[in-house]
Protein backbone atom coordinates (compact mmCIF):
# COMPACT_ATOMS: atom_id res chain seq x y z
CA UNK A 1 -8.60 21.68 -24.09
CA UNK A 2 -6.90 18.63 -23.26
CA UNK A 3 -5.55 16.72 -20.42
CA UNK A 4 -2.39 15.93 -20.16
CA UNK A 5 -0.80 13.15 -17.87
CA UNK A 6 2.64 12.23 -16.60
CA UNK A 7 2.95 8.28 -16.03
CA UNK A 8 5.45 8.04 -13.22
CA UNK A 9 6.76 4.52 -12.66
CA UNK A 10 9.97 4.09 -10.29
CA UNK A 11 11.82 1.49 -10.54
CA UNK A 12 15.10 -1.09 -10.10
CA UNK A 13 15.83 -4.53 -11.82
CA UNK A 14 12.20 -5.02 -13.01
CA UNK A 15 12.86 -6.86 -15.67
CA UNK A 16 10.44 -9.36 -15.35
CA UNK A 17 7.02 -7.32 -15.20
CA UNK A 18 8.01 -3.88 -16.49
CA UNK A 19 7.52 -4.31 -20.26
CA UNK A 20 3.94 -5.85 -19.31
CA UNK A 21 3.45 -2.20 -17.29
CA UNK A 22 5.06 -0.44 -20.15
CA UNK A 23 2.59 -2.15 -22.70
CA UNK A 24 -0.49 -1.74 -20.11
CA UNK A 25 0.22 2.79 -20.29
CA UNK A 26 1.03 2.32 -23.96
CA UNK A 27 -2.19 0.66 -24.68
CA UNK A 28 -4.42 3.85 -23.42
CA UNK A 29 -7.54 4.87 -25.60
CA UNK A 30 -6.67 8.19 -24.11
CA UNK A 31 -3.81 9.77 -26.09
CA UNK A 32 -2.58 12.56 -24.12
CA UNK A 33 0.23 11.52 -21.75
CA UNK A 34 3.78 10.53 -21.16
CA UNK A 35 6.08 7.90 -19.50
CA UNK A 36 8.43 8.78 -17.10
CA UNK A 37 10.84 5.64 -15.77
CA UNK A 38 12.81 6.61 -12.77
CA UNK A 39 15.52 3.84 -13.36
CA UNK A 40 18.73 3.56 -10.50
CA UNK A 41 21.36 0.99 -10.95
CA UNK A 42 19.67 -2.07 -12.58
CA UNK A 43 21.54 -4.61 -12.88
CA UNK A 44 19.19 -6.51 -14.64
CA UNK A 45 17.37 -6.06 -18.80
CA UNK A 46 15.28 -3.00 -16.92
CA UNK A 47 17.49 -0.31 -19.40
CA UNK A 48 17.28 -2.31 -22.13
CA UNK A 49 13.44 -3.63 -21.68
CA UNK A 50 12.66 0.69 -21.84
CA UNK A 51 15.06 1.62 -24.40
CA UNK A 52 13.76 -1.19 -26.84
CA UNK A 53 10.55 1.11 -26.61
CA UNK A 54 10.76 3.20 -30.16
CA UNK A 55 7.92 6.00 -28.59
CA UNK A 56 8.78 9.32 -27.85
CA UNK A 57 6.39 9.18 -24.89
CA UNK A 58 8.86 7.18 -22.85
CA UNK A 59 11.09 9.04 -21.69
CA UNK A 60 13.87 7.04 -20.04
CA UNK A 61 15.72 8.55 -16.78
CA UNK A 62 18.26 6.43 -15.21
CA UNK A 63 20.24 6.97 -12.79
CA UNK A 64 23.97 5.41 -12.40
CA UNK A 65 23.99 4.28 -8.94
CA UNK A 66 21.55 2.63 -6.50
CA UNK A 67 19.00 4.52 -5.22
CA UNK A 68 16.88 3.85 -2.02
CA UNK A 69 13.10 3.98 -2.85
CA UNK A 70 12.81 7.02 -0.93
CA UNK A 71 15.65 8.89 -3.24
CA UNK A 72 14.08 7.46 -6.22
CA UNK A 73 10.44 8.93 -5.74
CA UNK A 74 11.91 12.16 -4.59
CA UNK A 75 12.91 12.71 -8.49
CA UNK A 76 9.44 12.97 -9.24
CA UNK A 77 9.53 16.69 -7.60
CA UNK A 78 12.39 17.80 -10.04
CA UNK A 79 10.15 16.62 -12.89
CA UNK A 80 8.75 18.40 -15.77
CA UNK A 81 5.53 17.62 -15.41
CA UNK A 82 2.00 17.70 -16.91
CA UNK A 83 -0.59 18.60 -15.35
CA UNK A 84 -1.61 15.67 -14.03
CA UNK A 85 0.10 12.83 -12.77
CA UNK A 86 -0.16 9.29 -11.09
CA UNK A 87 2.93 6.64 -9.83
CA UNK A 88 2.65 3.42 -11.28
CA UNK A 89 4.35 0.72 -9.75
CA UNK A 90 6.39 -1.36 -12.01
CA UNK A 91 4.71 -4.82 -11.51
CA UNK A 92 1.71 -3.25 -11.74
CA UNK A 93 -0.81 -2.25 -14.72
CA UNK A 94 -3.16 0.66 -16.54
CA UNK A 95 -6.30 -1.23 -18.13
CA UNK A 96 -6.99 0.68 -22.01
CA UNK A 97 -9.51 3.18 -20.47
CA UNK A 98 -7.62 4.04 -16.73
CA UNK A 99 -6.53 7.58 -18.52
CA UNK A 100 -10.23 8.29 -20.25
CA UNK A 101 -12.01 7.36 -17.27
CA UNK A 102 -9.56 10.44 -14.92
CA UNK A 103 -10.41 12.84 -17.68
CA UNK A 104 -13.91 11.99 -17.30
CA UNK A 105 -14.02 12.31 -13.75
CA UNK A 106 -11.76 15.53 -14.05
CA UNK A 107 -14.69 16.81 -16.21
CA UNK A 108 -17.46 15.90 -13.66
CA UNK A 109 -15.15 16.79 -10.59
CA UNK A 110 -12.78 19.88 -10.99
CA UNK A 111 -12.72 20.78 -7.57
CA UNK A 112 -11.82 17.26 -6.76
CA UNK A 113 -8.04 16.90 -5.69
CA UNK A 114 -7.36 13.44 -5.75
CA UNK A 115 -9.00 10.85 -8.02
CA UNK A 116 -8.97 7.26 -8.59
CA UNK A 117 -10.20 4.05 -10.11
CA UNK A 118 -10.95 0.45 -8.70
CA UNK A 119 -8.33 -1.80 -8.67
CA UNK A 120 -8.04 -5.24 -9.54
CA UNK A 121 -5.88 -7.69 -7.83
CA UNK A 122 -3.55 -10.01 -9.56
CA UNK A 123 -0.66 -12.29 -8.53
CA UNK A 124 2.75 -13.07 -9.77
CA UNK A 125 1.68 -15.04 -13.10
CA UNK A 126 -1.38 -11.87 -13.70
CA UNK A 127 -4.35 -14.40 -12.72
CA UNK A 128 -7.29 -12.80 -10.26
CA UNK A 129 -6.50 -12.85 -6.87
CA UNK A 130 -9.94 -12.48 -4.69
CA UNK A 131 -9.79 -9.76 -1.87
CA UNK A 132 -12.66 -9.10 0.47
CA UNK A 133 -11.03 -5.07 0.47
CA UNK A 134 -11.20 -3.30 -2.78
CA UNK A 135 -10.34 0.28 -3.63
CA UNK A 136 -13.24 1.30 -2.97
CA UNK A 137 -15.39 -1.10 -1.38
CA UNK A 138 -17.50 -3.42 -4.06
CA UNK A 139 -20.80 -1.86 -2.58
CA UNK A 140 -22.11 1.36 -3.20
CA UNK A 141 -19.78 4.20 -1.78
CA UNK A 142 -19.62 8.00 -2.20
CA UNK A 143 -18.54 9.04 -5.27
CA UNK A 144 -16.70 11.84 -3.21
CA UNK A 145 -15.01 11.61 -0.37
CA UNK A 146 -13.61 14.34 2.49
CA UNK A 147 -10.26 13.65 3.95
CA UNK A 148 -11.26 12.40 6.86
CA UNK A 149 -14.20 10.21 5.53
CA UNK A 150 -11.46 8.47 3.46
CA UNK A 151 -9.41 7.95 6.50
CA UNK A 152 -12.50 6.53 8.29
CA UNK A 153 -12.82 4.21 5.35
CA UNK A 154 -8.89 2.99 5.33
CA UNK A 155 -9.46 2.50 9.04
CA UNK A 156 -12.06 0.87 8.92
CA UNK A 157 -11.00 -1.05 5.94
CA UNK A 158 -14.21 -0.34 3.52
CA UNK A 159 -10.99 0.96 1.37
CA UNK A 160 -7.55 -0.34 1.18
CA UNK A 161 -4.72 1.89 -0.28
CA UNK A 162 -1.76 1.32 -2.46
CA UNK A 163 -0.15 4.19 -4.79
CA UNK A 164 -1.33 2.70 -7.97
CA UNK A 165 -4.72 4.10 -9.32
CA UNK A 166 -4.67 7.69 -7.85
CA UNK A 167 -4.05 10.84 -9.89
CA UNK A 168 -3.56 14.29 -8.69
CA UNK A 169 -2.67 17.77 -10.02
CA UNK A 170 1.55 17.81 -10.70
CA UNK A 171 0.98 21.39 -8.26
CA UNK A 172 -0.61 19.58 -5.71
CA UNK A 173 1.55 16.83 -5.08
CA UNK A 174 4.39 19.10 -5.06
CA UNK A 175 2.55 21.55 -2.58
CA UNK A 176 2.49 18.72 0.17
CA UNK A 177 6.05 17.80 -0.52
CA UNK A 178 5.41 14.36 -2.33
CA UNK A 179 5.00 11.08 -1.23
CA UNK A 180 6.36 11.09 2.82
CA UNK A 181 9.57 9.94 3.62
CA UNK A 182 8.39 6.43 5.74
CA UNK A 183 10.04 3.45 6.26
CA UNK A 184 9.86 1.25 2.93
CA UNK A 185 7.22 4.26 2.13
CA UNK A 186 4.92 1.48 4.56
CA UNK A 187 1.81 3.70 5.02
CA UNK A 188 3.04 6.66 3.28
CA UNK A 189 0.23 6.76 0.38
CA UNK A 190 -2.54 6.80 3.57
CA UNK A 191 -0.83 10.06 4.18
CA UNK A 192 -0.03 11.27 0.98
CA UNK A 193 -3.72 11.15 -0.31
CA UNK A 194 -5.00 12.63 2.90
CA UNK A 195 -3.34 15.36 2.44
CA UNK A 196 -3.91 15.50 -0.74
CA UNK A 197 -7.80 15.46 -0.42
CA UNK A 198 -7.50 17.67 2.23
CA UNK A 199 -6.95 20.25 -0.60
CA UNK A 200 -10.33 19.44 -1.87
CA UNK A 201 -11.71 16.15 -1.72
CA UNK A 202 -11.76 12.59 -3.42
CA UNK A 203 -13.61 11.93 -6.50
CA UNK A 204 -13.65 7.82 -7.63
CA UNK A 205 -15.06 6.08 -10.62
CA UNK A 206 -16.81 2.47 -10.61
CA UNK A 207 -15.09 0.59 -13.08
CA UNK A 208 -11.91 -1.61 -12.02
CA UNK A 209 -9.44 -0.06 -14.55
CA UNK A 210 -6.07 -0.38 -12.66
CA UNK A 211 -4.45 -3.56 -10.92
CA UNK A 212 -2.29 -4.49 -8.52
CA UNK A 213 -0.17 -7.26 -8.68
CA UNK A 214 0.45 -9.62 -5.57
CA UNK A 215 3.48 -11.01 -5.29
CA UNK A 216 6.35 -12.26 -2.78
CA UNK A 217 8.39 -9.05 -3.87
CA UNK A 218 5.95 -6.57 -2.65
CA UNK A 219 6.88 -4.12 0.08
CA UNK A 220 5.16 -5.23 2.86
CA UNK A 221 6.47 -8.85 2.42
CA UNK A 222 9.94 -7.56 2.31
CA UNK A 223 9.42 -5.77 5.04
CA UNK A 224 11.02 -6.44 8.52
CA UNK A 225 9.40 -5.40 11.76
CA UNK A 226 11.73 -3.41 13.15
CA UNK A 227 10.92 -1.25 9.56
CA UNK A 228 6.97 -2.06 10.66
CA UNK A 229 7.22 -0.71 13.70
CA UNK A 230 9.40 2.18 12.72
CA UNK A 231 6.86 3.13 9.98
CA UNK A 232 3.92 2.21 12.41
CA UNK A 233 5.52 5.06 15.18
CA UNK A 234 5.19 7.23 12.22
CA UNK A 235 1.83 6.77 11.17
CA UNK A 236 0.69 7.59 14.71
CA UNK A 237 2.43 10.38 14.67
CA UNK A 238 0.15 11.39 11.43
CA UNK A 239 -2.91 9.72 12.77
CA UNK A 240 -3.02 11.90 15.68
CA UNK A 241 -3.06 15.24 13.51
CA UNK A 242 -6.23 14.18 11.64
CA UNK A 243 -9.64 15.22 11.89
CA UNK A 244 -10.96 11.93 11.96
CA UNK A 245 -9.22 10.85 14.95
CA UNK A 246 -9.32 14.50 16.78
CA UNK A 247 -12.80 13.44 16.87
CA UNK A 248 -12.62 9.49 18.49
CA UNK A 249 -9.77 10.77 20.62
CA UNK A 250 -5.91 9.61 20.97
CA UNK A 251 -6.27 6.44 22.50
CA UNK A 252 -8.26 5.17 19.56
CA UNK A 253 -5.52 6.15 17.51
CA UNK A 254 -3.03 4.18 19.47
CA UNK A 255 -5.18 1.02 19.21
CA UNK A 256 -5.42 1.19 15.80
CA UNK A 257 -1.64 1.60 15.00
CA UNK A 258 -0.67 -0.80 17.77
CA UNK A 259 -3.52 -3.67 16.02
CA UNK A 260 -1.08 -2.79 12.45
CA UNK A 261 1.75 -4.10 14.09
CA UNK A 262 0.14 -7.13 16.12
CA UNK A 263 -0.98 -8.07 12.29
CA UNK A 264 2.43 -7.78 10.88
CA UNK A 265 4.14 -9.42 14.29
CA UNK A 266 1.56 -12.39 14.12
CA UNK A 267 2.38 -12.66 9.88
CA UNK A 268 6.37 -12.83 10.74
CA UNK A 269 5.67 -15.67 14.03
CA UNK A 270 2.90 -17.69 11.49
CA UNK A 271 5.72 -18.20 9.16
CA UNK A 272 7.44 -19.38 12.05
CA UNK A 273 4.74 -21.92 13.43
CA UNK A 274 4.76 -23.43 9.60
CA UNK A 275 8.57 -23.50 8.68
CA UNK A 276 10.48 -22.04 11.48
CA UNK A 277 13.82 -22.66 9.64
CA UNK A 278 17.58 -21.70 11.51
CA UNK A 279 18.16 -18.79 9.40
CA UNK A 280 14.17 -17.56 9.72
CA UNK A 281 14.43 -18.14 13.53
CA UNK A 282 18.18 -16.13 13.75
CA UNK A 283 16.59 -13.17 11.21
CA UNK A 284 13.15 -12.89 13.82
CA UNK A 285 15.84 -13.00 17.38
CA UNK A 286 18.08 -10.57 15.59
CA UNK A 287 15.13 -8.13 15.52
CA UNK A 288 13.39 -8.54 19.10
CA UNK A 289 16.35 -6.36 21.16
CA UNK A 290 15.94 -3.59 18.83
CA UNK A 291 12.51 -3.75 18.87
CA UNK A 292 12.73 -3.44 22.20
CA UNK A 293 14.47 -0.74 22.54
CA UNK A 294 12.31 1.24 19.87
CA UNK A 295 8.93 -0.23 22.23
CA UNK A 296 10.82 1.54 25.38
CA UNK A 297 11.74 5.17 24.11
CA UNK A 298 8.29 5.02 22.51
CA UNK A 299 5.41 3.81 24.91
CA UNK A 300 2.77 4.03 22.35
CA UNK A 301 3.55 1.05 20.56
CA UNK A 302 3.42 -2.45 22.26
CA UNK A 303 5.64 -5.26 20.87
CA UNK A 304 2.80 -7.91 21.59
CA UNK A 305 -0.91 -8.74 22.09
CA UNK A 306 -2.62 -12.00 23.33
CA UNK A 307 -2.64 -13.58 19.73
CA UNK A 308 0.85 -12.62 18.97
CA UNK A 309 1.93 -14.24 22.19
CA UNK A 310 0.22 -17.33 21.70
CA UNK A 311 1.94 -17.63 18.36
CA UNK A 312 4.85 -17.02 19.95
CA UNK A 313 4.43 -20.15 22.47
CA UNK A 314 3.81 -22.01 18.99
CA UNK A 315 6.36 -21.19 17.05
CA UNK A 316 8.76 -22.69 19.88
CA UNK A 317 7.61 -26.10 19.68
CA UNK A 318 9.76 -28.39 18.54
CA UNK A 319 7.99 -30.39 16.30
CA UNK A 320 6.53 -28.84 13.22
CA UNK A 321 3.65 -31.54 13.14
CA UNK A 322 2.66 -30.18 16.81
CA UNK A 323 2.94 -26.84 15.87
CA UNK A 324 0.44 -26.99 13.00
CA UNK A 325 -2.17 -29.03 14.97
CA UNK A 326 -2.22 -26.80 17.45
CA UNK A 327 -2.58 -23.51 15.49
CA UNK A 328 -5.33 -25.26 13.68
CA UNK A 329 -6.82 -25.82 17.27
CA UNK A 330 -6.22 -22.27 17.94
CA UNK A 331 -7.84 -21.33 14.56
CA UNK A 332 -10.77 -23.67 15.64
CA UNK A 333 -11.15 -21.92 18.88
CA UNK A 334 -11.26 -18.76 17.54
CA UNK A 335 -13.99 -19.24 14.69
CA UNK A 336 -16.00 -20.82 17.58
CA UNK A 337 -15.28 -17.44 19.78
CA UNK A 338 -16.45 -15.05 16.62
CA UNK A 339 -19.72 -17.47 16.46
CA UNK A 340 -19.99 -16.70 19.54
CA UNK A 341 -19.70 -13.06 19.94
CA UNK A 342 -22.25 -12.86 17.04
CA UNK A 343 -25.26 -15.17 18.45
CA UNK A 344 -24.68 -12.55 21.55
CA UNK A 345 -24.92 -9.51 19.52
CA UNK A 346 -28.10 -11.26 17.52
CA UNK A 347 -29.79 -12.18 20.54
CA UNK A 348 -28.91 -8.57 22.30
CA UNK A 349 -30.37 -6.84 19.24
CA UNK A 350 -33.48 -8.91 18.89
């Protein structure tokens, strides 16, 4: 008998990649599967691009007013769904075989719960984009996974995460209530596919037959950090209930989280130290009180670390000239620290 798939792709004024996502689903050697498009208040060619689509597979549901990302992926649960389904975002892409190569692995792995492909990466224009983290790592890794070895391997980055290239059963994904409801849905998938393979476990294929596309727009570029550290207070909150870190204890947790939002804080102050423009500068002063407020009811969550400090202290210098050179000092310094830590560690071991 065969599998059947539901295509889910969310999405608002993406004109300018959807019809290349459209045409990357339409183009599967696998025949069995359909096209959902969650559309909400485009103002853009989005209705249009779908409706210009004469295939019965794509199946067009808009929706008249704006909706938040977090309203727009809760439609998925009121879906009609086959049996199987996976989110595609709508700058992103299905290569010919993605939907051949699930039914294979749903074939070798029915006990599995959540399965995926590797991903490419690809940037705004579609060319290769090189990433030392792929999903899953480019040397050899289990072909199944538990929950919690999958979260060791996201914390640990051997595996990074996005939604794209994942499929689960339509019953399972409603059982644990969908994707979670987290800030700019900013670590929700880690979640989401924990849970999921809690259910069973994690089956993955070798080929890169998915890819994500890279691009000023995504997400986490959008992203503020007052919604960072909002969505970083949740993922403790989750971290703490897993197996994985039951076992290495809270506080590990807590460092972890706490070195997701140094990374973000140091991203926002770089852009700083290299442009550091009046309306960048009133946008990154707007957010430190609340921050600070949010860092103060919580505890768990620090605002700063040594680096992000440091970039601080650079991003206030008044010339941009100085700021560079000194960052590239500071870069210097630190490459010359790592080289450092690893003649110890070579000369410990041997």
């Amino acid at each position: 008998m065969s599998i059947n798939f539901s295509v889910i792709i969310p999405t608002r004024d993406g004109e300018r990649y959807l019809g290349a996502t459209l045409d990357s689903v339409l183009a599967q050697t696998y025949p069995h599967f359909r096209v959902f498009v969650l559309e909400s208040g485009s103002t853009d060619r989005t209705v249009e691009i779908v409706k210009a689509y004469d295939d019965p597979r794509v199946i067009l549901l808009s929706h008249p007013e704006p909706l938040g990302m977090i309203e727009n992926w809760r439609r998925i649960l009121t879906l009609d769904l086959d049996d199987y389904l996976t989110i595609l975002g709508h700058d992103d892409l299905l290569y010919p075989d993605f939907l051949a190569e699930i039914a294979r692995l749903i074939a070798a792995e029915p006990a599995a719960t959540l399965y995926q492909t590797q991903i490419d990466y690809i940037d705004g224009e579609g060319k290769p984009v090189n990433r030392a983290v792929t999903i899953p790592y480019a040397k050899p890794v289990a072909r199944k996974e538990t929950a919690d070895e999958f979260m060791r391997a996201v914390v640990t980055e051997v595996e990074a995460v996005c939604a794209t290239g994942y499929v689960m059963r339509a019953a399972d994904y409603r059982a644990i209530g969908g994707i979670p409801e987290y800030p700019n849905f900013l670590y929700a998938d880690v979640e989401a596919w924990y849970k999921l393979a809690i259910l069973g476990y994690k089956a993955a294929g070798v080929h890169e037959l998915a890819a994500f596309r890279l691009h000023g727009a995504n997400t986490h570029r959008v992203s503020d950090l007052v919604v960072y550290f909002d969505a970083c207070a949740r993922y403790l909150d989750f971290c703490l209930t897993t197996g994985y870190f039951r076992e290495l204890g809270g506080a590990a947790a807590v460092a972890y989280v706490n070195e997701l939002f140094w990374r973000s804080h140091r991203n926002a102050l770089l852009t700083l130290v290299l442009d550091g423009t009046r309306d960048q500068w009133a946008a990154y002063n707007s957010q430190i009180p609340r921050l600070k407020e949010r860092a103060a009811k919580d505890g768990r969550l620090k605002l700063y670390d040594v680096s992000s400090r440091l970039h601080q202290a650079l991003a206030r210098v008044p010339i941009r000239a100085l700021r560079v050179g000194l960052l590239s000092l500071y870069r210097r310094a630190k490459k010359v620290e790592s080289a450092g830590h690893l003649l110890l560690l070579l000369t410990f071991n041997f």
